[in-house]
C-alpha atoms as a PDB file:
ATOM      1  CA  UNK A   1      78.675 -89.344  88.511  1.00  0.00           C
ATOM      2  CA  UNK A   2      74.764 -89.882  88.567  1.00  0.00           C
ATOM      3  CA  UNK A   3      73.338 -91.783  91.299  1.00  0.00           C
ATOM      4  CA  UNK A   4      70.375 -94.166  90.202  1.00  0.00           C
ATOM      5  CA  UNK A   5      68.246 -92.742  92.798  1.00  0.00           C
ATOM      6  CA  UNK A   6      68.549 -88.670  91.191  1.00  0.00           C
ATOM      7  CA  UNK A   7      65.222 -86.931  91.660  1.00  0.00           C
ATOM      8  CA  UNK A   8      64.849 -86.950  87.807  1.00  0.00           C
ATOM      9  CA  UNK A   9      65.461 -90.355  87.329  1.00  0.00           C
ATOM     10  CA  UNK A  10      62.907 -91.430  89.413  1.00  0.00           C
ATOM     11  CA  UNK A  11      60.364 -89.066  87.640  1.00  0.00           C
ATOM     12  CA  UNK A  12      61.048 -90.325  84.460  1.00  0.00           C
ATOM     13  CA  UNK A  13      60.946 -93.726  85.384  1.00  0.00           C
ATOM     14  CA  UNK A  14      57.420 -92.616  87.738  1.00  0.00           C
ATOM     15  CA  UNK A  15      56.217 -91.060  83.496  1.00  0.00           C
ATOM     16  CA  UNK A  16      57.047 -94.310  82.148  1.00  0.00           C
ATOM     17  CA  UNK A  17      55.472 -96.154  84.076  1.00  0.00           C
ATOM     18  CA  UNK A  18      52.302 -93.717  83.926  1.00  0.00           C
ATOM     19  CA  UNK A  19      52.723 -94.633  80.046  1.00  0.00           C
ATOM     20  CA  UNK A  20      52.954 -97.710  80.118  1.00  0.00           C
ATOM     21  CA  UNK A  21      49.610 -98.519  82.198  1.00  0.00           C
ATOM     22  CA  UNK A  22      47.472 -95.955  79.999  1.00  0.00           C
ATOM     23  CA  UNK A  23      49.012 -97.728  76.722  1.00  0.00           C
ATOM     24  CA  UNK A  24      47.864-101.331  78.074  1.00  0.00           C
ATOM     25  CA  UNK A  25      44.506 -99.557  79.565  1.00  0.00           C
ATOM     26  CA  UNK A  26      43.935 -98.116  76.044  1.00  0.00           C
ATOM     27  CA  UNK A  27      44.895-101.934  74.151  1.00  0.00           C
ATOM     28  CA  UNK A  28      42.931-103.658  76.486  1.00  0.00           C
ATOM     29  CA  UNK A  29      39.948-101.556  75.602  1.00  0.00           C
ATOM     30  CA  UNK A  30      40.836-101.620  71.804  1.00  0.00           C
ATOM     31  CA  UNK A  31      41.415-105.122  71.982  1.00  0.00           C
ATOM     32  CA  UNK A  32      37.958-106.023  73.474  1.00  0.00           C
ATOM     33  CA  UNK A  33      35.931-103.954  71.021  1.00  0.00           C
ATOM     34  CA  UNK A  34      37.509-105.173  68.336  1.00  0.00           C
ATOM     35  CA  UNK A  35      36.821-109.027  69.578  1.00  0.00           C
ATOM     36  CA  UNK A  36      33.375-107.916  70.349  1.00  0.00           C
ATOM     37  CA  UNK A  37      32.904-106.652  66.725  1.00  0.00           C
ATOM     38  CA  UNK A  38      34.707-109.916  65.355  1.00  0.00           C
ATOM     39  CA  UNK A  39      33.016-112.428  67.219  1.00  0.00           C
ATOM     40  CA  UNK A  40      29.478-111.020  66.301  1.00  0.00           C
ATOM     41  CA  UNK A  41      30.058-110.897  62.829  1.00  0.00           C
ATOM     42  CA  UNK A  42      31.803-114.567  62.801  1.00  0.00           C
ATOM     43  CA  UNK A  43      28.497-115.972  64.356  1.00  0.00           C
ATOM     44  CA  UNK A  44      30.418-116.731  67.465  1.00  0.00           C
ATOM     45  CA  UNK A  45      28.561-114.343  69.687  1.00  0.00           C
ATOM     46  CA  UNK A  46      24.255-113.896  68.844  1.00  0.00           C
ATOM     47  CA  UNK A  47      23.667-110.198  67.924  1.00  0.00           C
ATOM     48  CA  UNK A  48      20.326-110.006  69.083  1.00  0.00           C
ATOM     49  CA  UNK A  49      21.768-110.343  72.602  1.00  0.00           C
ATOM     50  CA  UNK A  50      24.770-108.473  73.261  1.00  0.00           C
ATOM     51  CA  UNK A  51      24.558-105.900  69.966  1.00  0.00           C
ATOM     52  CA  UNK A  52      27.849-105.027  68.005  1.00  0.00           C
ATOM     53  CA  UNK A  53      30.500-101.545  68.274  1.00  0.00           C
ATOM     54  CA  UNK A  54      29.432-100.851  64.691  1.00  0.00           C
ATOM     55  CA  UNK A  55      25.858-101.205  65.088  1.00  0.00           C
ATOM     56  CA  UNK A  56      25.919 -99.206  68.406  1.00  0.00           C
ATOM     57  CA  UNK A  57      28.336 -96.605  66.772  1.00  0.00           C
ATOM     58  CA  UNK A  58      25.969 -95.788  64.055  1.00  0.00           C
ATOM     59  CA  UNK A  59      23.175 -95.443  66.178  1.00  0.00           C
ATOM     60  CA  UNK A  60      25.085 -93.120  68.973  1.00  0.00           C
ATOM     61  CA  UNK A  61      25.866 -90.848  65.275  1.00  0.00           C
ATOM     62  CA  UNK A  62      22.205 -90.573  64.612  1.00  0.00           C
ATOM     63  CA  UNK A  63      21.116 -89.936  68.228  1.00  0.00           C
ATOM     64  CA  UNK A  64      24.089 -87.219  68.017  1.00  0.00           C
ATOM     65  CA  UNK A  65      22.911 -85.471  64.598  1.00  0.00           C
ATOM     66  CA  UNK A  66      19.136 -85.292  66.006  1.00  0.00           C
ATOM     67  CA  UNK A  67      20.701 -84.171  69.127  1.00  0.00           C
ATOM     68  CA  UNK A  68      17.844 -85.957  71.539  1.00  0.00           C
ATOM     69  CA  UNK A  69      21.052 -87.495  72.880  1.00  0.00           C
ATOM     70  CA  UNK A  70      22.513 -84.139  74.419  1.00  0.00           C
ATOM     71  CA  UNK A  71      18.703 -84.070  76.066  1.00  0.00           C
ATOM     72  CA  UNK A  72      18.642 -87.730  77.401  1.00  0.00           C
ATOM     73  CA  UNK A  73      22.543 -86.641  78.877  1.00  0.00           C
ATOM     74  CA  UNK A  74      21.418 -83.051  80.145  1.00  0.00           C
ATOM     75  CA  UNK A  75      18.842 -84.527  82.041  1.00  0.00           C
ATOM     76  CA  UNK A  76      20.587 -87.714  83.690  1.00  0.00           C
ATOM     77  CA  UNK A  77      23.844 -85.794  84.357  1.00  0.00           C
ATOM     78  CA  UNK A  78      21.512 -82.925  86.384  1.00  0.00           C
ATOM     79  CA  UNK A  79      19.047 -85.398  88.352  1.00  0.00           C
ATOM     80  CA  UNK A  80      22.654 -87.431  89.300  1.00  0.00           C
ATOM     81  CA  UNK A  81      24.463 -84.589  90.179  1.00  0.00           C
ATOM     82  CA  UNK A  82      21.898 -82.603  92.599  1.00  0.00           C
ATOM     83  CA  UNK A  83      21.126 -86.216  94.342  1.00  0.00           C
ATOM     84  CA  UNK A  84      25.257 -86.525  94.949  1.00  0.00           C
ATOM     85  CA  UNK A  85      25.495 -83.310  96.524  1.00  0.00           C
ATOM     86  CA  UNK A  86      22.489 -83.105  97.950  1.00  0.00           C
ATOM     87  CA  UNK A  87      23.154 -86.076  99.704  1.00  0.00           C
ATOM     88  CA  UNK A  88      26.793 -85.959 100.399  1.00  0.00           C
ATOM     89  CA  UNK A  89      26.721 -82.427 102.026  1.00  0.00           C
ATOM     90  CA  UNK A  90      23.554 -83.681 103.985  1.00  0.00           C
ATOM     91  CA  UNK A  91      25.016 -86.898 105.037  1.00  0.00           C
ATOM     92  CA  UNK A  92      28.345 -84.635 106.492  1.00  0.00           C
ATOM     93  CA  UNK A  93      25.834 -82.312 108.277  1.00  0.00           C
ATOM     94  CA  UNK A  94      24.314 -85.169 110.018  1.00  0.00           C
ATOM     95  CA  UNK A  95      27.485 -86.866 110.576  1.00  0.00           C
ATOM     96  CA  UNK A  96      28.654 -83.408 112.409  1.00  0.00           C
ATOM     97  CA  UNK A  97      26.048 -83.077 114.675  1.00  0.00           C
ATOM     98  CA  UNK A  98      26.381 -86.385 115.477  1.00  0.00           C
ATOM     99  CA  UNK A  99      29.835 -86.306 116.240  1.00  0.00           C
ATOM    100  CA  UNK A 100      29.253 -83.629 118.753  1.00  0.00           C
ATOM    101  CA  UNK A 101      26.954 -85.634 120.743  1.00  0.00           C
ATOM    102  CA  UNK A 102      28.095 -89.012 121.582  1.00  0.00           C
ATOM    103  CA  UNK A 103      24.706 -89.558 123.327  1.00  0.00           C
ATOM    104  CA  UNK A 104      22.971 -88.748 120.407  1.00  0.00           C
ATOM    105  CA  UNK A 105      25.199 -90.885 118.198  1.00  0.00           C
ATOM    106  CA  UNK A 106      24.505 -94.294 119.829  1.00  0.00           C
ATOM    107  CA  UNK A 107      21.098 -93.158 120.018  1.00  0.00           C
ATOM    108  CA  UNK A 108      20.623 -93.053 115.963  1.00  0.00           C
ATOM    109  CA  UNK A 109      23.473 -95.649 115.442  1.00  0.00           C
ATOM    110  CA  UNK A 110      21.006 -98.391 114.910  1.00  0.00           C
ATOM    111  CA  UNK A 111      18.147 -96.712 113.056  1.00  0.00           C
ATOM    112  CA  UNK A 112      21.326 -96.118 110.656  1.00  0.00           C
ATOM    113  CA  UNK A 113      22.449 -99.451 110.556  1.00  0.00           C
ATOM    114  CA  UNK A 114      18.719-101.054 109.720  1.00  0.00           C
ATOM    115  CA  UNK A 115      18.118 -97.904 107.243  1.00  0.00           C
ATOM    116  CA  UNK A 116      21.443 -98.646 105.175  1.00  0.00           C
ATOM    117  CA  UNK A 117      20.270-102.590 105.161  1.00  0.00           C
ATOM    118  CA  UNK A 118      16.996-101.775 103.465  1.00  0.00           C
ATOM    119  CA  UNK A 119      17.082-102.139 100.078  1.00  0.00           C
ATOM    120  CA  UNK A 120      15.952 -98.704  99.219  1.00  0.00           C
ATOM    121  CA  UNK A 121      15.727 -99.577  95.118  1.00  0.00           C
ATOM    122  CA  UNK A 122      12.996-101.491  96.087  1.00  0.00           C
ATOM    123  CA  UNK A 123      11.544 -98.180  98.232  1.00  0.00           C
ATOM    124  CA  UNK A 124      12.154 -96.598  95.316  1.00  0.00           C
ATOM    125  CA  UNK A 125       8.164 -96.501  93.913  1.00  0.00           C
ATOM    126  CA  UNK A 126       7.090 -95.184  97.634  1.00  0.00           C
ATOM    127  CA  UNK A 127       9.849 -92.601  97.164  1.00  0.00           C
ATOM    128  CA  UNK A 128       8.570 -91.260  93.807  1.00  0.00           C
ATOM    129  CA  UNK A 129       4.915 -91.003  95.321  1.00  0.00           C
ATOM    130  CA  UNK A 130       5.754 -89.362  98.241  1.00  0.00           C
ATOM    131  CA  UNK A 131       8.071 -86.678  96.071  1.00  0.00           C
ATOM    132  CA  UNK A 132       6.166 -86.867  92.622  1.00  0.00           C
ATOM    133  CA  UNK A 133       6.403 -88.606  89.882  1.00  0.00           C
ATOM    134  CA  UNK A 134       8.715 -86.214  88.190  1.00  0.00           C
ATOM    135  CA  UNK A 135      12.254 -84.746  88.924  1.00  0.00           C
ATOM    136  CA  UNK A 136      12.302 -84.614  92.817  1.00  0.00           C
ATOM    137  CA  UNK A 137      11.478 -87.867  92.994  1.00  0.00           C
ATOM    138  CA  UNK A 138      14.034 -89.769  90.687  1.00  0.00           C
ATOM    139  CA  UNK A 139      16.614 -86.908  92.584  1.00  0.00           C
ATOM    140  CA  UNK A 140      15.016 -88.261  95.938  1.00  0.00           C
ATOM    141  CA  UNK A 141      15.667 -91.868  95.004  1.00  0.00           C
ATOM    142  CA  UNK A 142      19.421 -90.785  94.125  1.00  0.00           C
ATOM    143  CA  UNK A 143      19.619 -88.816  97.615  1.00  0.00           C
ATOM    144  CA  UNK A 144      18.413 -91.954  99.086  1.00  0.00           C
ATOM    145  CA  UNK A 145      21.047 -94.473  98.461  1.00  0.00           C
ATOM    146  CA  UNK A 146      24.079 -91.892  99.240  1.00  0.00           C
ATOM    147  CA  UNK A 147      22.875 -90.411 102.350  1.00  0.00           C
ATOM    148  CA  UNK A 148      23.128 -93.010 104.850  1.00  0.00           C
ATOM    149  CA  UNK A 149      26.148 -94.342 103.398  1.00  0.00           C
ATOM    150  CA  UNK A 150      27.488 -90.848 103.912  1.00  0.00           C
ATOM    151  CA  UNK A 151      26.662 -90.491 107.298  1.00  0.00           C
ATOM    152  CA  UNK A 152      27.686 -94.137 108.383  1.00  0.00           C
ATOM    153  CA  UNK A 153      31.208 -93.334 106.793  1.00  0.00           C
ATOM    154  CA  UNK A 154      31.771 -90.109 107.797  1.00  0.00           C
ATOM    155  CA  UNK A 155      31.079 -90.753 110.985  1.00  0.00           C
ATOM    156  CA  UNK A 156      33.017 -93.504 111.656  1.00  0.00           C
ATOM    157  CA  UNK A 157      35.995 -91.248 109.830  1.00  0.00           C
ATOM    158  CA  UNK A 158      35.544 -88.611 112.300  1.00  0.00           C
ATOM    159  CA  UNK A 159      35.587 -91.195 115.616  1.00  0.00           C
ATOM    160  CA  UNK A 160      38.833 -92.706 113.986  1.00  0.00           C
ATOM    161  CA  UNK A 161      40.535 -89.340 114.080  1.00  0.00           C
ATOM    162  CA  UNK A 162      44.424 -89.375 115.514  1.00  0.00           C
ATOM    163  CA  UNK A 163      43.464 -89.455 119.946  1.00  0.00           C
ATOM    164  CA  UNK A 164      47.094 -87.918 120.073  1.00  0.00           C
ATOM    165  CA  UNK A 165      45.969 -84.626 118.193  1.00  0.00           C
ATOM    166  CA  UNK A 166      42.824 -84.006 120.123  1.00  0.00           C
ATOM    167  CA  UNK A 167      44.231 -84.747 123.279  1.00  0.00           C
ATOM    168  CA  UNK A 168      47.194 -81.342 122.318  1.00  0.00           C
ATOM    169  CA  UNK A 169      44.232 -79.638 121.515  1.00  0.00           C
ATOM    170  CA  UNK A 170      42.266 -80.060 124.340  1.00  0.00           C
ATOM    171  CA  UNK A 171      45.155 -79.250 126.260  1.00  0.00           C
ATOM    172  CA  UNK A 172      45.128 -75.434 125.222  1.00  0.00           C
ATOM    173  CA  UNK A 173      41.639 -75.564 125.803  1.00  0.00           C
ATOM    174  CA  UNK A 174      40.067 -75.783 122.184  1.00  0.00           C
ATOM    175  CA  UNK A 175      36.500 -77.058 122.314  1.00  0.00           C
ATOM    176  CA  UNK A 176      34.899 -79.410 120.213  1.00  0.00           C
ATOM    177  CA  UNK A 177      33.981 -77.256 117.291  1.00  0.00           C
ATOM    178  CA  UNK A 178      37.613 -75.775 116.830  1.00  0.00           C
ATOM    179  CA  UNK A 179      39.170 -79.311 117.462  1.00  0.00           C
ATOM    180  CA  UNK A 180      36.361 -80.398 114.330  1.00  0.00           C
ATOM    181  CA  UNK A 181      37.424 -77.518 111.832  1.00  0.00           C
ATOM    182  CA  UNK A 182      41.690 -77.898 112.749  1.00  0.00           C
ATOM    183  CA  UNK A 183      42.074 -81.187 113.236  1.00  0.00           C
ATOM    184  CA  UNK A 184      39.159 -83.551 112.485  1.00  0.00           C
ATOM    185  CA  UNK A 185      38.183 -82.006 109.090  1.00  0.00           C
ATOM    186  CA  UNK A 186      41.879 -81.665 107.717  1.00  0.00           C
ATOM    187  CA  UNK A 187      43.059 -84.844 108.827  1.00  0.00           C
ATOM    188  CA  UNK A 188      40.238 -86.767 106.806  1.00  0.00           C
ATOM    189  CA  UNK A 189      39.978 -84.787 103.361  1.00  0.00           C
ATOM    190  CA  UNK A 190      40.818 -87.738 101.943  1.00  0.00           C
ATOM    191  CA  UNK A 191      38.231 -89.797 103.429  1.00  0.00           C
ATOM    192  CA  UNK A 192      35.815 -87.111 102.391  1.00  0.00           C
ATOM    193  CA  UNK A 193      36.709 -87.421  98.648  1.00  0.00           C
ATOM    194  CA  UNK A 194      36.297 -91.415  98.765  1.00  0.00           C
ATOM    195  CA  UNK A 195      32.817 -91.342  99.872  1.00  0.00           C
ATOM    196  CA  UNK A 196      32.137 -88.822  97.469  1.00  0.00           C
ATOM    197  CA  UNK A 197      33.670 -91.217  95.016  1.00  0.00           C
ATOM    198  CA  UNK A 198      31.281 -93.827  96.333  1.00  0.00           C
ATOM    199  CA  UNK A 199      28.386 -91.387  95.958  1.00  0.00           C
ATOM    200  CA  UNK A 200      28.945 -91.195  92.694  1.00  0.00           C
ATOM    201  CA  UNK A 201      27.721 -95.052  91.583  1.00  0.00           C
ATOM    202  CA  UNK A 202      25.511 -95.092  94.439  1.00  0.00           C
ATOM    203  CA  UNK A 203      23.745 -91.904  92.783  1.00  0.00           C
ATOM    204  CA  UNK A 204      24.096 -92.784  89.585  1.00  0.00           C
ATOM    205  CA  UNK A 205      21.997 -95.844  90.856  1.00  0.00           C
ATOM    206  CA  UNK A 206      19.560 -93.900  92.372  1.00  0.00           C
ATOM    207  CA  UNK A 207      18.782 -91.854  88.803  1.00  0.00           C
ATOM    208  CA  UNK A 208      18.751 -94.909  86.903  1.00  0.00           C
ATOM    209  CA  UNK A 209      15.995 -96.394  88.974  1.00  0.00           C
ATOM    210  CA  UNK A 210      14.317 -93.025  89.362  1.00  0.00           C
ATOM    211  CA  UNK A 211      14.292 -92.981  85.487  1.00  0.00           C
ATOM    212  CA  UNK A 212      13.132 -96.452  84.590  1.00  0.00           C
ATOM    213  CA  UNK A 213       9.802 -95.354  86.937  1.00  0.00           C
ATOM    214  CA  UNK A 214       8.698 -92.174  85.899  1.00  0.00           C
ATOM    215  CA  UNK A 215      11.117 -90.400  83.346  1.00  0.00           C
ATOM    216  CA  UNK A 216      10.591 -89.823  79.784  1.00  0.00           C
ATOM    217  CA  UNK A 217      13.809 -88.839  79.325  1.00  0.00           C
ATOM    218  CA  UNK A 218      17.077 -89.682  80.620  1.00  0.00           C
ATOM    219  CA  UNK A 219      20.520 -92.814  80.402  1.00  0.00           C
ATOM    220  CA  UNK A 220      17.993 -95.026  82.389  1.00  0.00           C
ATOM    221  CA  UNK A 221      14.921 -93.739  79.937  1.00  0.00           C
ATOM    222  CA  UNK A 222      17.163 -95.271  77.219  1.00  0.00           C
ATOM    223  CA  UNK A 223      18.004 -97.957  79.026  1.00  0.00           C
ATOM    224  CA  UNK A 224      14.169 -99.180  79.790  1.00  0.00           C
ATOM    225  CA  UNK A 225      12.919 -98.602  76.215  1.00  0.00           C
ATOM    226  CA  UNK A 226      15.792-100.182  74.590  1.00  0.00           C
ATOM    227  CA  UNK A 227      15.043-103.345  76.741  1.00  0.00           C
ATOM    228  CA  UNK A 228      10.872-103.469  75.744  1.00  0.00           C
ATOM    229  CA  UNK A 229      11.730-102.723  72.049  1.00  0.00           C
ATOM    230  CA  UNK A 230      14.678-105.619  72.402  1.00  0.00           C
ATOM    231  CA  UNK A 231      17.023-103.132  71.045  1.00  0.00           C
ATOM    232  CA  UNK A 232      19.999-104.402  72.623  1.00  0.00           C
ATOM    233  CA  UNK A 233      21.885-101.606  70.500  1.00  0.00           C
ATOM    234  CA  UNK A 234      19.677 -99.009  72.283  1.00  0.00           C
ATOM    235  CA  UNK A 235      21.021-100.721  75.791  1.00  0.00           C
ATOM    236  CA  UNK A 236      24.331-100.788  74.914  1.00  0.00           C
ATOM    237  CA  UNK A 237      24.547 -97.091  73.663  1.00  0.00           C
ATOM    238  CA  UNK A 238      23.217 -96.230  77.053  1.00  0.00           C
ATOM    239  CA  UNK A 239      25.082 -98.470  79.083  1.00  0.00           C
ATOM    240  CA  UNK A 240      28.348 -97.187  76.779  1.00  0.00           C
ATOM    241  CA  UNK A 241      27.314 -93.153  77.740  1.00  0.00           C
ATOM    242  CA  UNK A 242      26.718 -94.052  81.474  1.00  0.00           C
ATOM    243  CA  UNK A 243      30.019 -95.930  82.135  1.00  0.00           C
ATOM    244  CA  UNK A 244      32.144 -92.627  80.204  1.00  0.00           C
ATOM    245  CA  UNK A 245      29.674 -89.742  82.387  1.00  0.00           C
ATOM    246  CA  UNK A 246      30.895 -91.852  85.731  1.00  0.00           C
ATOM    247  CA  UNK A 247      34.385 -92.160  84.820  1.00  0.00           C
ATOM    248  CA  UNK A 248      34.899 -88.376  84.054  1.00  0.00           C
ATOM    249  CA  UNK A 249      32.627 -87.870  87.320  1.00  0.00           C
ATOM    250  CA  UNK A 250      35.007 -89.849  89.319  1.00  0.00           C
ATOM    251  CA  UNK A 251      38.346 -88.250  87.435  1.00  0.00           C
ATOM    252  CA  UNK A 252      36.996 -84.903  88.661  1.00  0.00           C
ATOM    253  CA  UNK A 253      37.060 -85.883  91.758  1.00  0.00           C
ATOM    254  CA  UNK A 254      40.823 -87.359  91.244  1.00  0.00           C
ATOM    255  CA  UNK A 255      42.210 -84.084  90.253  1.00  0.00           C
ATOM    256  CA  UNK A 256      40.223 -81.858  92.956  1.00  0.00           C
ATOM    257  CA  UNK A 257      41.658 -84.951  95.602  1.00  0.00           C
ATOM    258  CA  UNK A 258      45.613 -84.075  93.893  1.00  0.00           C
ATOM    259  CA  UNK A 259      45.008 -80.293  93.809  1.00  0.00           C
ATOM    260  CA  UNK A 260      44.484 -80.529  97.622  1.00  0.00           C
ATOM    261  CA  UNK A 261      47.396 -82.630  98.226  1.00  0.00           C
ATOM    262  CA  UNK A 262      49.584 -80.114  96.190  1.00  0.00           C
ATOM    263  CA  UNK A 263      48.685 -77.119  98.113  1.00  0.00           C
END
């Protein structure tokens, strides 16, 4: 006779249940473009100001065919992704040599704190002069706004580490760095992967900005035009592009965080 709590069982029940959320995830979305799309053309909602999934449809077809799209994408995705690594692995090189020096650490603990209060979108323009007005500087702005919150994080991971395991390891007589690669490091992997996940809107902040400065191309070029030209179908497209980049972005980073798990 089966027990209800058999190993298959549960993972069938665990697939249905994965089923069901992506079916209402998917009905929800369906759902709200097809309002959208209603509600516009019954005069409910002004299309001047929000734009329609037709109207934005057609024009992401003709940005497509010209392929100018592929450009503006190229060039956001790039900018985005060399400001998330560049800060992330920066922040966790900082946050290292920090750990090892607890001196050190409450020395730059406040100059952290005041530099992750600034609001460094408004630092952006100062950023852009002091890099250029062309790629480094919209990839500075994007390094900007993950870096700090990197370190801050990481940091504070690292302090927070299990006392019990350090204390064993000290007690065969490992130093700091081999207690930091066998027990520090492993023991916050996840940690690691949510402030990369973090990085990720941060950064994508950080291009955006950049782009609405200096770029000519670019989601945040797109972005800036369509709102001079009022071409809210322009914004939306953009807006639209940006929101499907981040999510695969952040799924990437899902699968690399279950592929560690499973090893």
């Amino acid at each position: 006779m089966k027990t209800p709590n058999s190993n298959q069982e549960y993972i069938a029940l665990k697939r249905k249940r994965k089923a069901f959320i992506i079916f209402f995830q998917i009905f929800l979305l369906i759902g709200f473009i097809l309002l959208w799309e209603a509600s516009v053309n019954l005069g409910f909602i002004n299309e001047f100001l929000v734009s329609k999934p037709s109207a934005i449809y057609a024009l992401l077809v003709s940005y497509i065919e010209s392929n100018s799209l592929f450009v503006h994408i190229g060039v956001s995705v790039l900018e985005t992704v060399l400001g998330l690594f560049i800060g992330y692995f920066v922040g966790i090189f900082f946050a290292v040599i920090f750990y090892f020096s607890d001196t050190l650490s409450k020395i730059i603990e406040p100059y952290l704190t005041v530099l992750n209060a600034l609001p460094k979108t408004a630092l952006a323009p100062i950023l852009i002069i002091w890099a250029g007005t062309n790629m480094k500087g919209i990839i500075l702005v994007s390094v900007s706004l993950s870096l700090i919150v990197t370190i801050i994080s990481t940091l504070s991971y690292f302090k927070s580490t299990d006392a019990s395991y350090i204390k064993m390891m000290k007690a065969y007589g490992a130093n700091k760095i081999t207690i930091l690669w066998k027990v520090v490091l492993p023991s916050n992997i996840a940690n690691l992967l949510s402030v990369l996940k973090i990085n990720i809107g941060l950064s994508w902040i950080g291009t955006i900005v950049g782009e609405f400065l200096v770029s000519r191309n670019g989601i945040g070029y797109l972005l800036m035009y369509g709102g001079m030209v009022f071409r809210l179908d322009l914004v939306m497209m953009g807006v639209f592009i940006l929101a499907i980049i981040a999510f695969i972005m952040y799924e990437i980073v899902n699968l690399l965080e279950k592929w560690i798990r499973n090893r």
